[in-house]
PDB file of N, CA and C in Angstrom:
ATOM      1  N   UNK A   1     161.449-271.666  -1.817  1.00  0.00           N
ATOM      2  CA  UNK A   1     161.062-272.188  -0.521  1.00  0.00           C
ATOM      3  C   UNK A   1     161.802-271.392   0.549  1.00  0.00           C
ATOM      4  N   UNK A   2     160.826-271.041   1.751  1.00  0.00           N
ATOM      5  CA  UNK A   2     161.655-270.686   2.419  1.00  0.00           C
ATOM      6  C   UNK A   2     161.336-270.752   3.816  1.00  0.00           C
ATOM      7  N   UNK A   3     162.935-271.171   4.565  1.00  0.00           N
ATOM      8  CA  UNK A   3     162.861-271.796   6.091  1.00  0.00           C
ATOM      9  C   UNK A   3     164.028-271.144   6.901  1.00  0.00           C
ATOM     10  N   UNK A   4     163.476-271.254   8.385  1.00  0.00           N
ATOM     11  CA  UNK A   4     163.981-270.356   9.080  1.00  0.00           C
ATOM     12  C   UNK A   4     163.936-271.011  10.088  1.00  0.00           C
ATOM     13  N   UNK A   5     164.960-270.780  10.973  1.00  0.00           N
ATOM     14  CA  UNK A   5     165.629-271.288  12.392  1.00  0.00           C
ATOM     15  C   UNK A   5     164.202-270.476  13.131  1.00  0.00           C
ATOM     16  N   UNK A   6     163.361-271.424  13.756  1.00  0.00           N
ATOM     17  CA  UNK A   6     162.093-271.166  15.247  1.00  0.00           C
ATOM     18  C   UNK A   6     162.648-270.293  16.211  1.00  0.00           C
ATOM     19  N   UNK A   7     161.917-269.136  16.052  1.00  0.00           N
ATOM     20  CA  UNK A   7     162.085-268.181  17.264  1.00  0.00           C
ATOM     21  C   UNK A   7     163.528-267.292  16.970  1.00  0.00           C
ATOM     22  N   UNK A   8     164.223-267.219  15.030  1.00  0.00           N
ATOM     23  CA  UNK A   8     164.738-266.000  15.226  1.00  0.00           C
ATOM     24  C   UNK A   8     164.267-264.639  15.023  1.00  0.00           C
ATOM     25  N   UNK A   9     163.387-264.555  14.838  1.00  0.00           N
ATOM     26  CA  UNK A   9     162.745-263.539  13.859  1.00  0.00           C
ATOM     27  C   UNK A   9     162.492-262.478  15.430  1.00  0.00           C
ATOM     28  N   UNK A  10     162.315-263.264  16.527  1.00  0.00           N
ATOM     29  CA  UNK A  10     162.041-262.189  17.944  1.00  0.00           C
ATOM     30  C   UNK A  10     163.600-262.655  18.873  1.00  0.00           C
ATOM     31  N   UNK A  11     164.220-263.165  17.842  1.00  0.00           N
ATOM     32  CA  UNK A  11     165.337-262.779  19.447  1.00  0.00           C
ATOM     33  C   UNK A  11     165.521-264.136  19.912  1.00  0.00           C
ATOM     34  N   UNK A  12     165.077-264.797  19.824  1.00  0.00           N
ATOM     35  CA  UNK A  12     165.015-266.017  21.119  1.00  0.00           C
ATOM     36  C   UNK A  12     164.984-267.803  19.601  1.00  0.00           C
ATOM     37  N   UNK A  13     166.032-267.892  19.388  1.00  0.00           N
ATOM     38  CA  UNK A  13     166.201-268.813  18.398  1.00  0.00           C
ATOM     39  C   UNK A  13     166.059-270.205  18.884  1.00  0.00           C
ATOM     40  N   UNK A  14     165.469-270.832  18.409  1.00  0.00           N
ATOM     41  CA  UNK A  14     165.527-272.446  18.709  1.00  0.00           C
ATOM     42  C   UNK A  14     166.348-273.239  17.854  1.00  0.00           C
ATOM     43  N   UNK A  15     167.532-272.989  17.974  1.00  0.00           N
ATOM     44  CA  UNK A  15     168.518-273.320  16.586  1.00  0.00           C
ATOM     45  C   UNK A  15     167.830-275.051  16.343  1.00  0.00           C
ATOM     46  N   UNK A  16     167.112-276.267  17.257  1.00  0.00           N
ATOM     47  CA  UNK A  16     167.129-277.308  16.590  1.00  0.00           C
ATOM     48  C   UNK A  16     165.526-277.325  16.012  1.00  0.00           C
ATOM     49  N   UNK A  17     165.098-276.253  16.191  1.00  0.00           N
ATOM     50  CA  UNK A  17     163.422-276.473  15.254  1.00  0.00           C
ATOM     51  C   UNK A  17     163.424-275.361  13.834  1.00  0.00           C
ATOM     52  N   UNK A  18     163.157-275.635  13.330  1.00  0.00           N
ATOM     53  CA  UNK A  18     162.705-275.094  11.676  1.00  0.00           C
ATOM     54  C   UNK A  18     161.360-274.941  11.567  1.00  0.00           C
ATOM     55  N   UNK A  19     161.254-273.772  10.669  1.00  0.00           N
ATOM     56  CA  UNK A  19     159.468-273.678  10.358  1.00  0.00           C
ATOM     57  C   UNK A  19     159.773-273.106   8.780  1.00  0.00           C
ATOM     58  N   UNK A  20     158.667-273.809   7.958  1.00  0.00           N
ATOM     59  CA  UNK A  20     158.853-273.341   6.456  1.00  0.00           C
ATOM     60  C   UNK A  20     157.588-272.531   6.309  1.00  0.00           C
ATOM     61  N   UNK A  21     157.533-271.466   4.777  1.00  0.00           N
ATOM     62  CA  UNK A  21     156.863-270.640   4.695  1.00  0.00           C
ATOM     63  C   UNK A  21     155.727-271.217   3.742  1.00  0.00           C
ATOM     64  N   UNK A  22     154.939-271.292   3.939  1.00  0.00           N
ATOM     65  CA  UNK A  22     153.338-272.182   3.329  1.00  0.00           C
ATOM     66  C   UNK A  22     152.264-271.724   3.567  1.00  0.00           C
ATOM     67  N   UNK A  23     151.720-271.190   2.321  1.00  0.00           N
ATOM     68  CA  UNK A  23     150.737-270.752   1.871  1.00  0.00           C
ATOM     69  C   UNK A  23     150.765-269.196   3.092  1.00  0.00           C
ATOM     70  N   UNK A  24     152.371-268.471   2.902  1.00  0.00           N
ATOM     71  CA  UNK A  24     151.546-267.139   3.533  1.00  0.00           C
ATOM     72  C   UNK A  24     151.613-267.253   5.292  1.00  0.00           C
ATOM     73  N   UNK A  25     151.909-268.596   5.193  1.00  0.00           N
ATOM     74  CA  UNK A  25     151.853-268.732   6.987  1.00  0.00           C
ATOM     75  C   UNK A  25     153.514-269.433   7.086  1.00  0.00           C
ATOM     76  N   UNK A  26     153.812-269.030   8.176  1.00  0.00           N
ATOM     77  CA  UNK A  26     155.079-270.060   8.802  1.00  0.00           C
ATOM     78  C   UNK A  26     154.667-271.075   9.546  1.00  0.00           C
ATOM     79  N   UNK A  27     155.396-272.525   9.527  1.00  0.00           N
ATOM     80  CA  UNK A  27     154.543-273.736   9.633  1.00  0.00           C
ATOM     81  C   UNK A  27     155.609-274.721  10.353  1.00  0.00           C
ATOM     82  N   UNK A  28     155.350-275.609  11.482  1.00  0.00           N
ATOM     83  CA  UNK A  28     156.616-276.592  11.835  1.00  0.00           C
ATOM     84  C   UNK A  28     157.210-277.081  10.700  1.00  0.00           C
ATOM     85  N   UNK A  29     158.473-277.076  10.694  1.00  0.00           N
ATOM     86  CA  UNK A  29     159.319-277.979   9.759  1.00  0.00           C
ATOM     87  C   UNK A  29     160.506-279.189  10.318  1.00  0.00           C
ATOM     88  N   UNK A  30     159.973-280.076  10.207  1.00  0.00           N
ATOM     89  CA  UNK A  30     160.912-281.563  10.739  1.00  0.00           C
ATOM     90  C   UNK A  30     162.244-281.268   9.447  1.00  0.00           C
ATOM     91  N   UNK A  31     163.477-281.019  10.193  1.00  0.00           N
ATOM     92  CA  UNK A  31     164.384-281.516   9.215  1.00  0.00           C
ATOM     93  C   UNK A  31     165.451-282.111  10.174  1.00  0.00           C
ATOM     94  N   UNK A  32     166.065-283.587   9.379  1.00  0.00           N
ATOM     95  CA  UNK A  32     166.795-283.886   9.714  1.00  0.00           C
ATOM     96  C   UNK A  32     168.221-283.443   9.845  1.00  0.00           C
ATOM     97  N   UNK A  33     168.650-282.746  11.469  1.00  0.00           N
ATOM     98  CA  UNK A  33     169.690-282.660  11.741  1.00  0.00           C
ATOM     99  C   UNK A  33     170.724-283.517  11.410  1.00  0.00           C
ATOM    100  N   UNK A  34     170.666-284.754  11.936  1.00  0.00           N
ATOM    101  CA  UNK A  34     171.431-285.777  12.404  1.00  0.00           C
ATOM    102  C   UNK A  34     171.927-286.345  10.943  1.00  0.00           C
ATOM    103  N   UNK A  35     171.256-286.177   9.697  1.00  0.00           N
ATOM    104  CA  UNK A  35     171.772-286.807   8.139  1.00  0.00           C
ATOM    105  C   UNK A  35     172.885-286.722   8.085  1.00  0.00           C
ATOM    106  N   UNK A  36     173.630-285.599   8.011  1.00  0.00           N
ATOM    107  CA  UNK A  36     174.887-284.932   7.688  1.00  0.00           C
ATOM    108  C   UNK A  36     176.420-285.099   8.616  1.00  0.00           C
ATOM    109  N   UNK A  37     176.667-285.427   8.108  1.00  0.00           N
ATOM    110  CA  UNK A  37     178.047-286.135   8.754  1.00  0.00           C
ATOM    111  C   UNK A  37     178.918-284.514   8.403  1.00  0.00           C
ATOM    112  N   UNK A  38     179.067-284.297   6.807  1.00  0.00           N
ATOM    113  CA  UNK A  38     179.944-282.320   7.171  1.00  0.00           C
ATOM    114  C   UNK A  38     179.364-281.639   6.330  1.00  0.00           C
ATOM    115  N   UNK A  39     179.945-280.630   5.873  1.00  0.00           N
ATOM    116  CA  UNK A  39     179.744-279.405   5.761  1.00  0.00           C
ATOM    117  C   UNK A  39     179.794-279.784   4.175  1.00  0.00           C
ATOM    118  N   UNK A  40     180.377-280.531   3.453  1.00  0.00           N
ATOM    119  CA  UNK A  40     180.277-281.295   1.877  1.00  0.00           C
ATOM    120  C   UNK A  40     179.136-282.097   1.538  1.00  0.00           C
ATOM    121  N   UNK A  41     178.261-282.454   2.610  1.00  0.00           N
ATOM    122  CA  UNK A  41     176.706-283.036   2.209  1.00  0.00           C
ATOM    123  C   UNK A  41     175.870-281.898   2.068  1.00  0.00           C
ATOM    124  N   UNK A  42     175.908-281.065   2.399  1.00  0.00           N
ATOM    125  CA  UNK A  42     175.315-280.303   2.749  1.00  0.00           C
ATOM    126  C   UNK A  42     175.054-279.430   1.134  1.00  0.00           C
ATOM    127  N   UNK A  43     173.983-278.772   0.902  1.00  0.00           N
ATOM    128  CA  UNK A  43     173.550-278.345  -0.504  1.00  0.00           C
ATOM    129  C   UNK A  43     174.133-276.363  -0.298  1.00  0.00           C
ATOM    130  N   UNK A  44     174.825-275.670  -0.505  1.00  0.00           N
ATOM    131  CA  UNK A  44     175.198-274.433  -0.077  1.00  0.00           C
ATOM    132  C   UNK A  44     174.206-273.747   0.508  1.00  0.00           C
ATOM    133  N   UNK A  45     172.843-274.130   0.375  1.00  0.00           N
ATOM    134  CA  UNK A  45     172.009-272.870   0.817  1.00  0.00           C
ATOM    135  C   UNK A  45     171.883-273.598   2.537  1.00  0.00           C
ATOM    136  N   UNK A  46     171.962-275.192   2.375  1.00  0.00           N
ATOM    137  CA  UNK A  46     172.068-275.473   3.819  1.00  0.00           C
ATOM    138  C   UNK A  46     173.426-274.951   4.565  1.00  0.00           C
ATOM    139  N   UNK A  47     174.139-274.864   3.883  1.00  0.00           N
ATOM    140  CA  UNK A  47     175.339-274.706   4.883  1.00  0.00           C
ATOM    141  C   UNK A  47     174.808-273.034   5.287  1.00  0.00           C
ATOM    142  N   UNK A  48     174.235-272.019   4.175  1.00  0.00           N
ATOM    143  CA  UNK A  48     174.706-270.726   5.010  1.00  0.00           C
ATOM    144  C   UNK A  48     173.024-270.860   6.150  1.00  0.00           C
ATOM    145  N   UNK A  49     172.551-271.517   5.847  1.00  0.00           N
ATOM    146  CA  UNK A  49     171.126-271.535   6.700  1.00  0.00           C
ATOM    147  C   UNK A  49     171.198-272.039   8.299  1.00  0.00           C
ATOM    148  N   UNK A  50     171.597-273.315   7.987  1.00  0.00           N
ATOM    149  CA  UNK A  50     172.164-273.835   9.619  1.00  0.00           C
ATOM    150  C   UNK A  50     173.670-273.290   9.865  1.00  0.00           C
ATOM    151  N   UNK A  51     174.443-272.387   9.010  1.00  0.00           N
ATOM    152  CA  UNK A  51     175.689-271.386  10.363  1.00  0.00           C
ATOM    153  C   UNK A  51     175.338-270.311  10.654  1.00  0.00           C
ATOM    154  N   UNK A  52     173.867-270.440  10.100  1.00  0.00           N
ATOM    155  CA  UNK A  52     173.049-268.723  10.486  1.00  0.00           C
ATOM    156  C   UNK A  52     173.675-267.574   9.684  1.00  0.00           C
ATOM    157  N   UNK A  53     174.257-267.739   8.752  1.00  0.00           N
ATOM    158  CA  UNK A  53     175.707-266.361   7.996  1.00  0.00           C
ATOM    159  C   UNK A  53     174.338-266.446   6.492  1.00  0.00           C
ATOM    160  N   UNK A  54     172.992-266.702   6.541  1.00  0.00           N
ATOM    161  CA  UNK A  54     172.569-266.123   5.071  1.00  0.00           C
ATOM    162  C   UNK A  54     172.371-264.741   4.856  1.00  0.00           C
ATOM    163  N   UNK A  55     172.050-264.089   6.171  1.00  0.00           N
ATOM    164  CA  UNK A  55     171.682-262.427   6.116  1.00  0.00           C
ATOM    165  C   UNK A  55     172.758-261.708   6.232  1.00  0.00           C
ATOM    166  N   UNK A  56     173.665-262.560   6.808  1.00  0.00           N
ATOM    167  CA  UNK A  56     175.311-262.045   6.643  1.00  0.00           C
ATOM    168  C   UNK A  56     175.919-261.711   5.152  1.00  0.00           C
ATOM    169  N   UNK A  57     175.664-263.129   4.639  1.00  0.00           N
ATOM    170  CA  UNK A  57     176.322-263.248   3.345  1.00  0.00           C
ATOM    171  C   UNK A  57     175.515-262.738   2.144  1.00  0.00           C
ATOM    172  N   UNK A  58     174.550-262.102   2.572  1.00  0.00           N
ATOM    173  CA  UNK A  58     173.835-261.556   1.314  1.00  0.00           C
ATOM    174  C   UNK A  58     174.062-259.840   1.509  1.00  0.00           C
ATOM    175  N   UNK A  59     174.332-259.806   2.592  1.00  0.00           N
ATOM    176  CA  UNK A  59     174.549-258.260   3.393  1.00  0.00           C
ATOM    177  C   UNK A  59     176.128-258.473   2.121  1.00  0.00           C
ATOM    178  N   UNK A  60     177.167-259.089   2.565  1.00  0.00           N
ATOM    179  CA  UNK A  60     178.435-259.186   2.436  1.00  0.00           C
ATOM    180  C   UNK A  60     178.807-259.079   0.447  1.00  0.00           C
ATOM    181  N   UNK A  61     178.025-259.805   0.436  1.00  0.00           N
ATOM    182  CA  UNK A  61     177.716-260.011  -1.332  1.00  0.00           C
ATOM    183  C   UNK A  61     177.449-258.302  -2.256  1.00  0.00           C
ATOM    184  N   UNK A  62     176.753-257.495  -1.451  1.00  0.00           N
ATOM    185  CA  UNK A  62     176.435-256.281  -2.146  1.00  0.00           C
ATOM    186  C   UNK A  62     177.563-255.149  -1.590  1.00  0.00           C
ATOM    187  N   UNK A  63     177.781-255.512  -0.170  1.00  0.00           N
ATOM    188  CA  UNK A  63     178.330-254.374   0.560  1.00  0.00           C
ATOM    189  C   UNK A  63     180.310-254.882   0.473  1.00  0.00           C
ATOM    190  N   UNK A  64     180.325-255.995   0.467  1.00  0.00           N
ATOM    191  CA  UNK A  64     181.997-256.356   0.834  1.00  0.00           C
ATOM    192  C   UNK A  64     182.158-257.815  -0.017  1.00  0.00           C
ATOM    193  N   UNK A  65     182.877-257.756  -0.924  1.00  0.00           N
ATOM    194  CA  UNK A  65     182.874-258.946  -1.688  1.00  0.00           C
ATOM    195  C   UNK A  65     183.491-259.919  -0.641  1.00  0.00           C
ATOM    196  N   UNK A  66     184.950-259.181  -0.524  1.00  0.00           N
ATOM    197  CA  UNK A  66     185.990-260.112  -0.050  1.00  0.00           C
ATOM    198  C   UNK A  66     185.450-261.144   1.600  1.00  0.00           C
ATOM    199  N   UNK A  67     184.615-260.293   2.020  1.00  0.00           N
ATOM    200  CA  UNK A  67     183.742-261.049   3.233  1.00  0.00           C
ATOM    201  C   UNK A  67     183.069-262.073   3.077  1.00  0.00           C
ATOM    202  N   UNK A  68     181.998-261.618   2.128  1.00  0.00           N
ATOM    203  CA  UNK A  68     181.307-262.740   1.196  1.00  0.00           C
ATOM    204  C   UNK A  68     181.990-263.841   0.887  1.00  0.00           C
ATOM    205  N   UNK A  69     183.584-263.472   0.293  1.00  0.00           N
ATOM    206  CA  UNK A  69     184.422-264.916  -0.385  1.00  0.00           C
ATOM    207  C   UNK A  69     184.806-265.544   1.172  1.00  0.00           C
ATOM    208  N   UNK A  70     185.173-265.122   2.310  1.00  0.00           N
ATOM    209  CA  UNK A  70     185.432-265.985   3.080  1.00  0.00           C
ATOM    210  C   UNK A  70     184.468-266.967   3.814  1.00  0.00           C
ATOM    211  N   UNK A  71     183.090-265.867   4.159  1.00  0.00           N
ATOM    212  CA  UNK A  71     181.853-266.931   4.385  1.00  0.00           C
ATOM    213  C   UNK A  71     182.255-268.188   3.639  1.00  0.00           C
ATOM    214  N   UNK A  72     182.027-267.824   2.322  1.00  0.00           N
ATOM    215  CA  UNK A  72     182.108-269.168   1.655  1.00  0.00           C
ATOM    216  C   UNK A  72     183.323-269.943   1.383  1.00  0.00           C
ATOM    217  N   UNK A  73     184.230-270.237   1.911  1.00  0.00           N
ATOM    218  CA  UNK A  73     185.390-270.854   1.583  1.00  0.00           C
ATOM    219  C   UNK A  73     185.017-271.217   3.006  1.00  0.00           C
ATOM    220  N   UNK A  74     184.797-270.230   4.242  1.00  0.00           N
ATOM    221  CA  UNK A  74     185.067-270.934   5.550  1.00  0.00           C
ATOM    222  C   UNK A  74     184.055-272.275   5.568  1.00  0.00           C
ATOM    223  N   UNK A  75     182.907-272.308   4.625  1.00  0.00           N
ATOM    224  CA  UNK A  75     181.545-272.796   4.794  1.00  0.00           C
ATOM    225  C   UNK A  75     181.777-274.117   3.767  1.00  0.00           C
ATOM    226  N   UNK A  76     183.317-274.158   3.019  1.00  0.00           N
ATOM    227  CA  UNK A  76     183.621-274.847   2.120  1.00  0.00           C
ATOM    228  C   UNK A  76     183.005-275.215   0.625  1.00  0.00           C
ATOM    229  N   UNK A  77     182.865-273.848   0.386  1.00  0.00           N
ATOM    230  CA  UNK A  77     182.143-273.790  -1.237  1.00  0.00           C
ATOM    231  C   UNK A  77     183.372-274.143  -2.047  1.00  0.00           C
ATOM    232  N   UNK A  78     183.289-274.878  -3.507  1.00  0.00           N
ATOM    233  CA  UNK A  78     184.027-274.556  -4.079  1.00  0.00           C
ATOM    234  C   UNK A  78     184.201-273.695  -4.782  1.00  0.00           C
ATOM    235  N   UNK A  79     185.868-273.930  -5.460  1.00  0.00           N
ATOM    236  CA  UNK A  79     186.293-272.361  -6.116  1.00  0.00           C
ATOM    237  C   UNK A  79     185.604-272.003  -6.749  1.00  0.00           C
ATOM    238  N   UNK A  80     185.020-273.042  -7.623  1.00  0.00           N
ATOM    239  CA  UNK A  80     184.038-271.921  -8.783  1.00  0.00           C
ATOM    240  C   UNK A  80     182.601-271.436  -8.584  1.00  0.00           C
ATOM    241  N   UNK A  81     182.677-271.573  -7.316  1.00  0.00           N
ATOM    242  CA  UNK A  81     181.543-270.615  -6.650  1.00  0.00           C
ATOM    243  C   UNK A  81     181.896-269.441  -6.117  1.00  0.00           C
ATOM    244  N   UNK A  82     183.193-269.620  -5.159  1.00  0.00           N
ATOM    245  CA  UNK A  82     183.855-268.414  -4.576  1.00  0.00           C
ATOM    246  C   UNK A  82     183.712-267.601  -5.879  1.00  0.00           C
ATOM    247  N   UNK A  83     184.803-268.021  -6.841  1.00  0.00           N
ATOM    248  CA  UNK A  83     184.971-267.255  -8.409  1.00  0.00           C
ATOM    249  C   UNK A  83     183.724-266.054  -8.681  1.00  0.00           C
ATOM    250  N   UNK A  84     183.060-267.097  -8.671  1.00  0.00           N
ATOM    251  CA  UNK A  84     181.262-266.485  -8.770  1.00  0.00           C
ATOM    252  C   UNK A  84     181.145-264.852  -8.452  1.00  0.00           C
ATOM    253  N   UNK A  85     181.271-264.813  -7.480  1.00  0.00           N
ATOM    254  CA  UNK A  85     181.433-263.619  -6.562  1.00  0.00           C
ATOM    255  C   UNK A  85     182.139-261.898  -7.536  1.00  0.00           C
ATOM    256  N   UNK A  86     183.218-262.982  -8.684  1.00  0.00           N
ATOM    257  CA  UNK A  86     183.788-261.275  -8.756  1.00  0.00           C
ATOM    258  C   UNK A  86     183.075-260.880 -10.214  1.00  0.00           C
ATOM    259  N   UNK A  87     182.060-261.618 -10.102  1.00  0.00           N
ATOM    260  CA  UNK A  87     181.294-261.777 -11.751  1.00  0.00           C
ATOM    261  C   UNK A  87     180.273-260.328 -11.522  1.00  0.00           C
TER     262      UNK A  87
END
């Protein structure tokens, strides 16, 4: 599945609207902001999605490990995900 912060793709982001990718088209997506109390409800792919760091951290993952490990510690992964990283 895949979803993306409205209006980054030209520059001009609507960080509180989402649009998911369906059937080939990008499409409104309602997601609830307001659920999440921190950064530990949150499922990892939400955390790097709403701090905007996924094109970061996938950049960081091939090109700079040690960058990659802080995204995710700052983003509060646990260790044995950080770990992950030197696999």
């Amino acid at each position: 599945m895949s979803i993306r912060v409205k209006g980054r793709e030209s520059g001009k982001p609507q960080w509180e609207k989402c649009e998911i990718l369906l059937d080939g088209e990008w499409k409104d997506y309602n997601y609830e902001f307001d659920k999440y109390q921190s950064l530990k409800e949150m499922s990892g792919n939400e955390r790097l999605f709403f701090s905007g760091l996924v094109d970061e951290f996938d950049k960081a993952k091939i090109q700079d490990k040690a960058k990659a490990r802080k995204i995710l510690k700052v983003l509060q992964f646990d260790r044995e995900s950080i770990e992950k990283l030197n696999e």
